[in-house]
N, C-alpha and C. Protein backbone atom coordinates (compact mmCIF):
# COMPACT_ATOMS: atom_id res chain seq x y z
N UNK A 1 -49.51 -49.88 -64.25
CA UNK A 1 -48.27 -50.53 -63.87
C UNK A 1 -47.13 -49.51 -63.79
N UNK A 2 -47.15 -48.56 -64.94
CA UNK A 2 -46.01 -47.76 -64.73
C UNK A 2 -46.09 -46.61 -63.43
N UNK A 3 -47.55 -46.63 -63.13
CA UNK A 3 -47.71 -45.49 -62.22
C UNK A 3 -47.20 -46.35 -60.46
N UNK A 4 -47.52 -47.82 -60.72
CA UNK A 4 -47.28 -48.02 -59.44
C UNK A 4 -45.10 -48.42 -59.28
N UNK A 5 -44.62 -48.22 -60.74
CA UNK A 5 -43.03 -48.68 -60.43
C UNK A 5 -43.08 -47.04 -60.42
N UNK A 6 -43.56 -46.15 -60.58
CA UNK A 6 -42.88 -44.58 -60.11
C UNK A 6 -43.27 -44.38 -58.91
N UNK A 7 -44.03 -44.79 -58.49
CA UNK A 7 -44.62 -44.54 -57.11
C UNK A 7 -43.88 -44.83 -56.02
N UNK A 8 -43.62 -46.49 -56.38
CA UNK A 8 -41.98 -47.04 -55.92
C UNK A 8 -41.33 -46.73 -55.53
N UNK A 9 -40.40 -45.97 -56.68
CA UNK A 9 -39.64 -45.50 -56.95
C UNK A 9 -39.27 -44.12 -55.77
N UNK A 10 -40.43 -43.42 -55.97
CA UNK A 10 -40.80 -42.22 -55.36
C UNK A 10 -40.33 -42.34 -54.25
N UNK A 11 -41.01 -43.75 -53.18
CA UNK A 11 -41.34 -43.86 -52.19
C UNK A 11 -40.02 -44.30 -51.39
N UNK A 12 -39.40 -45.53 -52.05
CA UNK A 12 -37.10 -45.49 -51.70
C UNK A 12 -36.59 -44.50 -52.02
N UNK A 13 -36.83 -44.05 -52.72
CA UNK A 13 -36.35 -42.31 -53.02
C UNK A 13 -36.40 -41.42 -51.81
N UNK A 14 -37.37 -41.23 -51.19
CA UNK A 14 -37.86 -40.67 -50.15
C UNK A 14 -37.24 -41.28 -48.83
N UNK A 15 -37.20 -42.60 -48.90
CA UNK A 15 -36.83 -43.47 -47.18
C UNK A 15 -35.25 -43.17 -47.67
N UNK A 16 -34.55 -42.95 -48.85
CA UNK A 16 -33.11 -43.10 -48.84
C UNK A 16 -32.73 -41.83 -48.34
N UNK A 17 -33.70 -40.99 -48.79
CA UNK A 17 -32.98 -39.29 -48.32
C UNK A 17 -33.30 -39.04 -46.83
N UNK A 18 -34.31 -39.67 -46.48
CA UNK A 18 -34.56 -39.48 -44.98
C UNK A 18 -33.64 -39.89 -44.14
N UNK A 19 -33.06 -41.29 -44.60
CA UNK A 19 -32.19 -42.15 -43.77
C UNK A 19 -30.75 -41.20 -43.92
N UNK A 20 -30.19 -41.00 -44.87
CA UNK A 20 -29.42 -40.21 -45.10
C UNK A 20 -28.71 -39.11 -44.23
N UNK A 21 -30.21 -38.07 -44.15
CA UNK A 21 -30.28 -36.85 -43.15
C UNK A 21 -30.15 -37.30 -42.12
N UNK A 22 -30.88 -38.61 -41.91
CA UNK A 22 -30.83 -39.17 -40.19
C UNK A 22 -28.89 -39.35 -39.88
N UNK A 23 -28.22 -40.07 -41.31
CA UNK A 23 -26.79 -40.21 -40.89
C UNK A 23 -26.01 -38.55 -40.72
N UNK A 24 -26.76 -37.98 -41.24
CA UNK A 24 -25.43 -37.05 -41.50
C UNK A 24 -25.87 -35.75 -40.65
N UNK A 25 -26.82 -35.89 -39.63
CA UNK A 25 -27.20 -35.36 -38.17
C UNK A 25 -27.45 -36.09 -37.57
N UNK A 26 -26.41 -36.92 -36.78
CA UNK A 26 -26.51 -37.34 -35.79
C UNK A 26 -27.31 -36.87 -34.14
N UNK A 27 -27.18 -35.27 -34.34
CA UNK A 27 -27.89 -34.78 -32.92
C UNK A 27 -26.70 -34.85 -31.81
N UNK A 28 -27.09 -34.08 -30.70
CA UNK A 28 -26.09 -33.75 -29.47
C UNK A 28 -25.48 -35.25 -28.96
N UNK A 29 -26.52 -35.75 -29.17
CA UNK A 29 -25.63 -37.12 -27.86
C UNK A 29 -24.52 -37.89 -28.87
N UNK A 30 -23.93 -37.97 -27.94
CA UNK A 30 -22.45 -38.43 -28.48
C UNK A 30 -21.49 -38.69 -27.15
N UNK A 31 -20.50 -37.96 -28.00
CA UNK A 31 -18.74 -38.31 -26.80
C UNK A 31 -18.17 -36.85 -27.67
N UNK A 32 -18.06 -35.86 -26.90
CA UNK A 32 -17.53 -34.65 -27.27
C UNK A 32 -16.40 -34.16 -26.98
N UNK A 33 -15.06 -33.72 -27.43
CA UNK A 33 -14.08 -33.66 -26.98
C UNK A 33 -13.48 -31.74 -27.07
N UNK A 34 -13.04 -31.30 -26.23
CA UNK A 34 -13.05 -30.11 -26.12
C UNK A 34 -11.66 -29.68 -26.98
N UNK A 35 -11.96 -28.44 -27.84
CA UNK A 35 -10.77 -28.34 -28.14
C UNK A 35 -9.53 -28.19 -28.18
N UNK A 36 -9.39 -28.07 -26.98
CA UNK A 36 -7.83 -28.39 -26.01
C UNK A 36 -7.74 -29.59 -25.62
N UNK A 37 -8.29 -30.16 -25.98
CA UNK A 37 -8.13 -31.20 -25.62
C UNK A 37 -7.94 -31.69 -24.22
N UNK A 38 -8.48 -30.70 -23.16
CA UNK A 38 -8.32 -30.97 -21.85
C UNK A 38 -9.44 -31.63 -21.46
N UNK A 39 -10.81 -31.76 -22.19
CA UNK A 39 -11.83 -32.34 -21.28
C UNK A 39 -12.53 -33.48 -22.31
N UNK A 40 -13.03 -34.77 -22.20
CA UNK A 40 -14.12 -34.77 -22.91
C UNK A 40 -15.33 -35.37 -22.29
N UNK A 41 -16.34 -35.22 -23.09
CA UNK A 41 -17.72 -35.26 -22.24
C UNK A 41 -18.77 -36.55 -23.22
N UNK A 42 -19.92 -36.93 -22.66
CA UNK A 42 -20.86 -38.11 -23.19
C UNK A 42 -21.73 -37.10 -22.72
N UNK A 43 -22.95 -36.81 -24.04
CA UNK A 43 -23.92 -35.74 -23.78
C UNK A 43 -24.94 -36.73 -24.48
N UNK A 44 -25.96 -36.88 -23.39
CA UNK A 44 -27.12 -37.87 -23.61
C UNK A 44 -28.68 -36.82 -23.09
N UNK A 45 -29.55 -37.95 -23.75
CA UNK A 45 -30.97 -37.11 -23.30
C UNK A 45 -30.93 -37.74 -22.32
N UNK A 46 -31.29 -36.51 -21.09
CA UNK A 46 -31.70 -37.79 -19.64
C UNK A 46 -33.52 -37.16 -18.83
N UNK A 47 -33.98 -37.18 -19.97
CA UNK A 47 -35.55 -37.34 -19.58
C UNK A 47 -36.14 -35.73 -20.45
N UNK A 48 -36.51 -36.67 -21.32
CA UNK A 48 -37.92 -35.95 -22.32
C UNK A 48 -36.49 -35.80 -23.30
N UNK A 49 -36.87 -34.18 -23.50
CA UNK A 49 -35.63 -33.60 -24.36
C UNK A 49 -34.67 -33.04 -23.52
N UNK A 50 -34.67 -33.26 -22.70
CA UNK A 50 -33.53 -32.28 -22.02
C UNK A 50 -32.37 -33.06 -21.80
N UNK A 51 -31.12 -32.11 -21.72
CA UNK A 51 -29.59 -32.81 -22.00
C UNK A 51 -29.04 -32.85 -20.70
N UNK A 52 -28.17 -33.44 -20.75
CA UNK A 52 -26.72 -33.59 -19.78
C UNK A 52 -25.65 -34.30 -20.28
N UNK A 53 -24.13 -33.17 -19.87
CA UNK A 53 -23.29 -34.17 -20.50
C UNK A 53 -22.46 -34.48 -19.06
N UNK A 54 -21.64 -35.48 -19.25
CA UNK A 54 -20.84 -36.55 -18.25
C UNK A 54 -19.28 -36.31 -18.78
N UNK A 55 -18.29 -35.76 -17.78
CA UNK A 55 -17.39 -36.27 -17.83
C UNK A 55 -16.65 -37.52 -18.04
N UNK A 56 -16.06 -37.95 -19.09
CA UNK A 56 -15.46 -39.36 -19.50
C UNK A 56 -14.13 -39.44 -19.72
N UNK A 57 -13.78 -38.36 -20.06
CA UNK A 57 -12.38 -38.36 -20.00
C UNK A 57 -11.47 -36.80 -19.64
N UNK A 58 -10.00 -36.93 -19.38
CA UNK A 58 -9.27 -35.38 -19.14
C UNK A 58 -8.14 -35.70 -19.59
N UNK A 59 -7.57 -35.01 -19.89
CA UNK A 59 -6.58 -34.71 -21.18
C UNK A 59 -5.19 -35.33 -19.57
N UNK A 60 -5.63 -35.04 -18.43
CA UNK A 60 -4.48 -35.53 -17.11
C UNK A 60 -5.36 -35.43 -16.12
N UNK A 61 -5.24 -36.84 -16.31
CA UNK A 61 -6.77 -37.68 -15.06
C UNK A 61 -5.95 -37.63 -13.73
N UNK A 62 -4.59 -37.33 -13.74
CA UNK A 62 -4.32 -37.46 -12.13
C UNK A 62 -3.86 -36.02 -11.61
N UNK A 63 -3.71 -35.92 -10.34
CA UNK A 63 -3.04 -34.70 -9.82
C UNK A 63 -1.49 -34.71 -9.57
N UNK A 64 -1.37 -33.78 -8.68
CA UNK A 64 0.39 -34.05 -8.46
C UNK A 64 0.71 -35.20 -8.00
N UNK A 65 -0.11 -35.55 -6.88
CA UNK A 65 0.11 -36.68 -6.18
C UNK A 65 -0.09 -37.76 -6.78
N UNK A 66 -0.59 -38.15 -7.92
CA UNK A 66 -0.73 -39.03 -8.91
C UNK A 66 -2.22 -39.99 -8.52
N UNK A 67 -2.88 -39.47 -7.79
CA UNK A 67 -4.31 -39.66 -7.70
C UNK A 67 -5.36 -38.84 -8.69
N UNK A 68 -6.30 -39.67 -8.23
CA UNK A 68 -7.32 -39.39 -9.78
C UNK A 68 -8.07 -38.14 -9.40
N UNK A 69 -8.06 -36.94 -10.20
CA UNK A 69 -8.57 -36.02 -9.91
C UNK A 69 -10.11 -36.11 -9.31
N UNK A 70 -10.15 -34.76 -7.90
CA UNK A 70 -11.41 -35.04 -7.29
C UNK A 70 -11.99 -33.46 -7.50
N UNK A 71 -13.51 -33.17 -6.96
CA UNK A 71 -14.11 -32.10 -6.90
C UNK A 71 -13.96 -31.23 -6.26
N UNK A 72 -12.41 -31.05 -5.90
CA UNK A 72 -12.14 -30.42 -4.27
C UNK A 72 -12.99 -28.91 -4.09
N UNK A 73 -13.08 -28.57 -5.38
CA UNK A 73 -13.78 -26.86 -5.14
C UNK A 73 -14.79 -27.22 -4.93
N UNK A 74 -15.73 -28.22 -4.99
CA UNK A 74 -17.54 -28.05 -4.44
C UNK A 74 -17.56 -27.46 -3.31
N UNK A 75 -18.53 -26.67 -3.58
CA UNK A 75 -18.90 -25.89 -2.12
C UNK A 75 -19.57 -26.56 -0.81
N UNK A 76 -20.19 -27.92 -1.42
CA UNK A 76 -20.55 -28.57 -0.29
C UNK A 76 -19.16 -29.56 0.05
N UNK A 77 -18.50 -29.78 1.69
CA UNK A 77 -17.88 -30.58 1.28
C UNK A 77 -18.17 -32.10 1.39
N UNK A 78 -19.54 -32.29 1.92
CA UNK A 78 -19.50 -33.92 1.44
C UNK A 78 -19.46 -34.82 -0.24
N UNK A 79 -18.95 -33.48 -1.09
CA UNK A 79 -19.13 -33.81 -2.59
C UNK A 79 -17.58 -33.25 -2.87
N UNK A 80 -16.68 -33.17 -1.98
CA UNK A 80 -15.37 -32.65 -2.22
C UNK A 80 -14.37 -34.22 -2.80
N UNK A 81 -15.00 -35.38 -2.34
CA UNK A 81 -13.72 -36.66 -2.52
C UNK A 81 -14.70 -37.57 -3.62
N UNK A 82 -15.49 -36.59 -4.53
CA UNK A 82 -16.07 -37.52 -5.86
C UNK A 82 -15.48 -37.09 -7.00
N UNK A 83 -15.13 -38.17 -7.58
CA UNK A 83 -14.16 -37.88 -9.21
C UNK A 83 -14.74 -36.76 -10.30
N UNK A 84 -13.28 -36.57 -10.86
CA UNK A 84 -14.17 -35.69 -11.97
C UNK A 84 -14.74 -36.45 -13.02
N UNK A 85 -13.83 -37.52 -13.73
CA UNK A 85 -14.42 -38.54 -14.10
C UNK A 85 -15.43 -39.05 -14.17
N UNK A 86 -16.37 -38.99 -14.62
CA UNK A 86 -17.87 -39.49 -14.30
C UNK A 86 -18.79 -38.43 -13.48
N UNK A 87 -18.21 -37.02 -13.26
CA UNK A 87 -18.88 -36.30 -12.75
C UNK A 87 -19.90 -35.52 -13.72
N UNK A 88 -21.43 -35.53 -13.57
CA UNK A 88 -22.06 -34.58 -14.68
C UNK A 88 -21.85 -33.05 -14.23
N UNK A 89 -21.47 -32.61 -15.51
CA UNK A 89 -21.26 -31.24 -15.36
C UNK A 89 -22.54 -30.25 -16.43
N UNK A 90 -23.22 -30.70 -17.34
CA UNK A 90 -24.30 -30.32 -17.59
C UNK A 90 -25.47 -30.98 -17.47
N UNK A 91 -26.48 -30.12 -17.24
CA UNK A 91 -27.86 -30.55 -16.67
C UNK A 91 -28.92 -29.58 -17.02
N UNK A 92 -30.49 -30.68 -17.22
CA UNK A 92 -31.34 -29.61 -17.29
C UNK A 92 -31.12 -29.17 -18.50
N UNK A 93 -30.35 -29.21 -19.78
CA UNK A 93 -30.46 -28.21 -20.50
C UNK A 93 -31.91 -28.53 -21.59
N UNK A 94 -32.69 -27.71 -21.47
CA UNK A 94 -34.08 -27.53 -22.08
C UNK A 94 -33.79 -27.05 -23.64
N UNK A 95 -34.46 -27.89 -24.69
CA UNK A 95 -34.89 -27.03 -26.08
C UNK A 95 -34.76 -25.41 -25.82
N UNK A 96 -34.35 -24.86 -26.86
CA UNK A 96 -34.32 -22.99 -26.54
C UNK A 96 -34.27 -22.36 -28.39
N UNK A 97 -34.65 -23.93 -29.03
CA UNK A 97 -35.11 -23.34 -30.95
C UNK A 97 -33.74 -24.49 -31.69
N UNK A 98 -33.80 -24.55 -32.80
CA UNK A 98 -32.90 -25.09 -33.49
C UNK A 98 -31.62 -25.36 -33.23
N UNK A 99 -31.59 -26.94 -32.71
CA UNK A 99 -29.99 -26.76 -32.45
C UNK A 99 -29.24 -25.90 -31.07
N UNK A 100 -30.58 -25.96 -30.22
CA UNK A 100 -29.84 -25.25 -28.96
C UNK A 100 -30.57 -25.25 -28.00
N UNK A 101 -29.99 -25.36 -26.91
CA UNK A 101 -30.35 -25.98 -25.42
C UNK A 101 -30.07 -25.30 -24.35
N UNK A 102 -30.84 -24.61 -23.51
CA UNK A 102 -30.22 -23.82 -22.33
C UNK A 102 -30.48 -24.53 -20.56
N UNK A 103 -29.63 -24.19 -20.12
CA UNK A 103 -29.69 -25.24 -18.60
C UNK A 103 -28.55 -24.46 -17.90
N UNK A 104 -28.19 -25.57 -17.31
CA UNK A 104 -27.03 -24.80 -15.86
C UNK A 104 -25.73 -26.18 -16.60
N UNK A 105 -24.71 -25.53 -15.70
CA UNK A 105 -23.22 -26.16 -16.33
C UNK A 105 -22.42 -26.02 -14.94
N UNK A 106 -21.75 -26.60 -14.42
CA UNK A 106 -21.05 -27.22 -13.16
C UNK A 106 -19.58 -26.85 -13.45
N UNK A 107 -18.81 -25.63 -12.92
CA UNK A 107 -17.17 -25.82 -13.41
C UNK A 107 -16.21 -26.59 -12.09
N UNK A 108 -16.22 -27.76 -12.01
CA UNK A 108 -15.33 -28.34 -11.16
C UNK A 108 -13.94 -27.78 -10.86
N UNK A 109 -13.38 -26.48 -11.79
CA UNK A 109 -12.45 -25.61 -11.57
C UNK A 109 -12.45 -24.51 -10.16
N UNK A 110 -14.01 -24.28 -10.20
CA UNK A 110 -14.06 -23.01 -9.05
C UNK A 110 -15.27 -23.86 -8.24
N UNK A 111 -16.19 -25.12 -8.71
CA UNK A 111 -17.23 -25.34 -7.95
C UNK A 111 -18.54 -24.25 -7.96
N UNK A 112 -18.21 -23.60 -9.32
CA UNK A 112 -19.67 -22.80 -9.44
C UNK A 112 -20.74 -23.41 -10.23
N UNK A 113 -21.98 -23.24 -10.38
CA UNK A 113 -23.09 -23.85 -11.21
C UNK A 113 -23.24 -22.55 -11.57
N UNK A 114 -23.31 -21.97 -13.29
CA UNK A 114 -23.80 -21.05 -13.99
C UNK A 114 -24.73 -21.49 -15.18
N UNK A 115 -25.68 -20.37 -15.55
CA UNK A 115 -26.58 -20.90 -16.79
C UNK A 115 -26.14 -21.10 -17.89
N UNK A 116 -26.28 -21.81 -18.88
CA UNK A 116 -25.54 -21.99 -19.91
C UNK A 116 -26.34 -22.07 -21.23
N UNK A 117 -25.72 -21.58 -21.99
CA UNK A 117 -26.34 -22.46 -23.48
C UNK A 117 -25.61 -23.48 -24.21
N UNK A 118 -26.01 -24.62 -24.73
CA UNK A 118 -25.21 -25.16 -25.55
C UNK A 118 -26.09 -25.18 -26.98
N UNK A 119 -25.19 -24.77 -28.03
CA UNK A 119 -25.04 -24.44 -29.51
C UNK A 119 -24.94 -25.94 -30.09
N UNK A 120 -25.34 -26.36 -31.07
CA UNK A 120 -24.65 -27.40 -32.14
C UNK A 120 -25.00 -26.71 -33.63
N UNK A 121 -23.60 -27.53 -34.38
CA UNK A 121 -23.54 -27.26 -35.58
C UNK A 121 -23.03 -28.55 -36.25
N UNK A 122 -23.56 -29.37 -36.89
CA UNK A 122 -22.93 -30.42 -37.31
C UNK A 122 -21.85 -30.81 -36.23
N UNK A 123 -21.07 -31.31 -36.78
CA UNK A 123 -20.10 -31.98 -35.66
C UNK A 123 -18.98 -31.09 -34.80
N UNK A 124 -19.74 -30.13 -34.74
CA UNK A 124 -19.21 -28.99 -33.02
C UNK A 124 -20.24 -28.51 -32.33
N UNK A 125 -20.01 -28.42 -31.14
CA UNK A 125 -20.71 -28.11 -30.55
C UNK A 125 -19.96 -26.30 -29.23
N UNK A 126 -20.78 -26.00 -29.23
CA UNK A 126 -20.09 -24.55 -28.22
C UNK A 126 -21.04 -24.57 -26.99
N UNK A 127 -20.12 -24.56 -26.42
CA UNK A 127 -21.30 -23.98 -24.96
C UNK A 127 -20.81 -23.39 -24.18
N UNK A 128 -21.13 -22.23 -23.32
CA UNK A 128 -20.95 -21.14 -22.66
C UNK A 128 -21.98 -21.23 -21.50
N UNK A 129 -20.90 -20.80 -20.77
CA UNK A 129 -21.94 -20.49 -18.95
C UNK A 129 -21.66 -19.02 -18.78
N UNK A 130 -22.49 -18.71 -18.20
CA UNK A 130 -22.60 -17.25 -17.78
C UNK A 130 -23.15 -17.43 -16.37
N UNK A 131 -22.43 -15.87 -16.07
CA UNK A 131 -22.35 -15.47 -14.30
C UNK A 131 -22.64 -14.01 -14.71
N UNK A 132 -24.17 -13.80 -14.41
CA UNK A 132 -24.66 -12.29 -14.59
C UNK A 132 -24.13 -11.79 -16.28
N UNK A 133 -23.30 -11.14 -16.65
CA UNK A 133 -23.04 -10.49 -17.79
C UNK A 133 -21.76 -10.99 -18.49
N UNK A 134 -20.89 -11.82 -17.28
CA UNK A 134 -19.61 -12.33 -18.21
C UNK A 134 -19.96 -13.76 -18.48
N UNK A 135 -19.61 -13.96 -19.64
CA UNK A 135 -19.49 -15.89 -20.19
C UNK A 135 -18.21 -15.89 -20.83
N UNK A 136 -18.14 -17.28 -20.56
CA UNK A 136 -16.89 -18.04 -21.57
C UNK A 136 -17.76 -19.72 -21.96
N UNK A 137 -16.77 -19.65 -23.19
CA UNK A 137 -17.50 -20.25 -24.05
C UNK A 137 -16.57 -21.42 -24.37
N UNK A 138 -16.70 -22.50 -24.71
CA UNK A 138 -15.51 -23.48 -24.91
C UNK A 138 -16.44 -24.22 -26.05
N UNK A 139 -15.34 -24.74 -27.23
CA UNK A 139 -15.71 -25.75 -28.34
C UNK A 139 -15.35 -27.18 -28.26
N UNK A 140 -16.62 -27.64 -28.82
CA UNK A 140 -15.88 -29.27 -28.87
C UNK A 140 -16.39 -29.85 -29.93
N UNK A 141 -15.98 -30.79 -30.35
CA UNK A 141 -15.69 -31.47 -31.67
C UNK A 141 -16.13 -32.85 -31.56
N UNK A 142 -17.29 -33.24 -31.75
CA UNK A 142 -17.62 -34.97 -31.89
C UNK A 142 -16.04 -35.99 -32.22
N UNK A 143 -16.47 -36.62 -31.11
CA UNK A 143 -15.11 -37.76 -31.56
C UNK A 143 -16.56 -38.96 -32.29
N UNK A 144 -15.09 -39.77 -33.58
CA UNK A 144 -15.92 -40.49 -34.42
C UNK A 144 -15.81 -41.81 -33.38
């Protein structure tokens, strides 16, 4: 009897710490907000493990003209009059070891696609695109 109330014991012991770890790593997908607060993004799995995040929000959703910002730099222009808003700007990003994901990243600033990594660390995340030897890197911060 006493071996099966330690066993028990053992065994909620075990599902409490698991559940636990499950709260307190949440993992990439979320709603990520950049630390300028100029961009934020919804980074979901969109088939197997691999990531993409979605534009959801901008720190100034309109332009001068007080219309809703568009993709005007895409290089194609039948993709020049689609929002940034809801535009995915990461894709493809594949497992690359603990906590990190490499793929391509979309800058609706110049309309380039560069390779990227994205980093997580508890509730930040970094990701950087690179063009041959130069990258820049931008942080963002899980919104609760």
């Amino acid at each position: 009897m006493v071996r099966a109330v330690a066993l028990a014991g053992l065994v909620c012991g075990l599902l409490v710490s698991a559940a636990s770890s499950a709260v307190s790593d949440p993992g990439p997908e979320g709603i990520w907000r950049m630390t300028s607060g100029k961009v934020t993004v919804r980074v979901r799995y969109c088939g197997g493990q691999k990531l993409c995040a979605t534009i959801v929000g901008l720190a100034e959703p309109l332009n001068k003209a007080g219309k809703p910002k568009v993709d005007h730099e895409n290089p194609n222009p039948a993709l020049r009059s689609r929002r940034i808003i809801g535009l995915q700007v990461v894709s493809g990003m594949k497992p690359a070891g603990a906590n990190r994901w490499k793929g391509s990243i979309y800058n609706a600033d110049d309309g380039g696609t560069y390779s990227s990594v994205l980093q997580l660390s508890g509730n930040a995340m970094n990701l950087q695109g690179c063009w041959g030897p130069f990258c820049k890197k931008n942080r963002f911060i899980r919104v609760p």
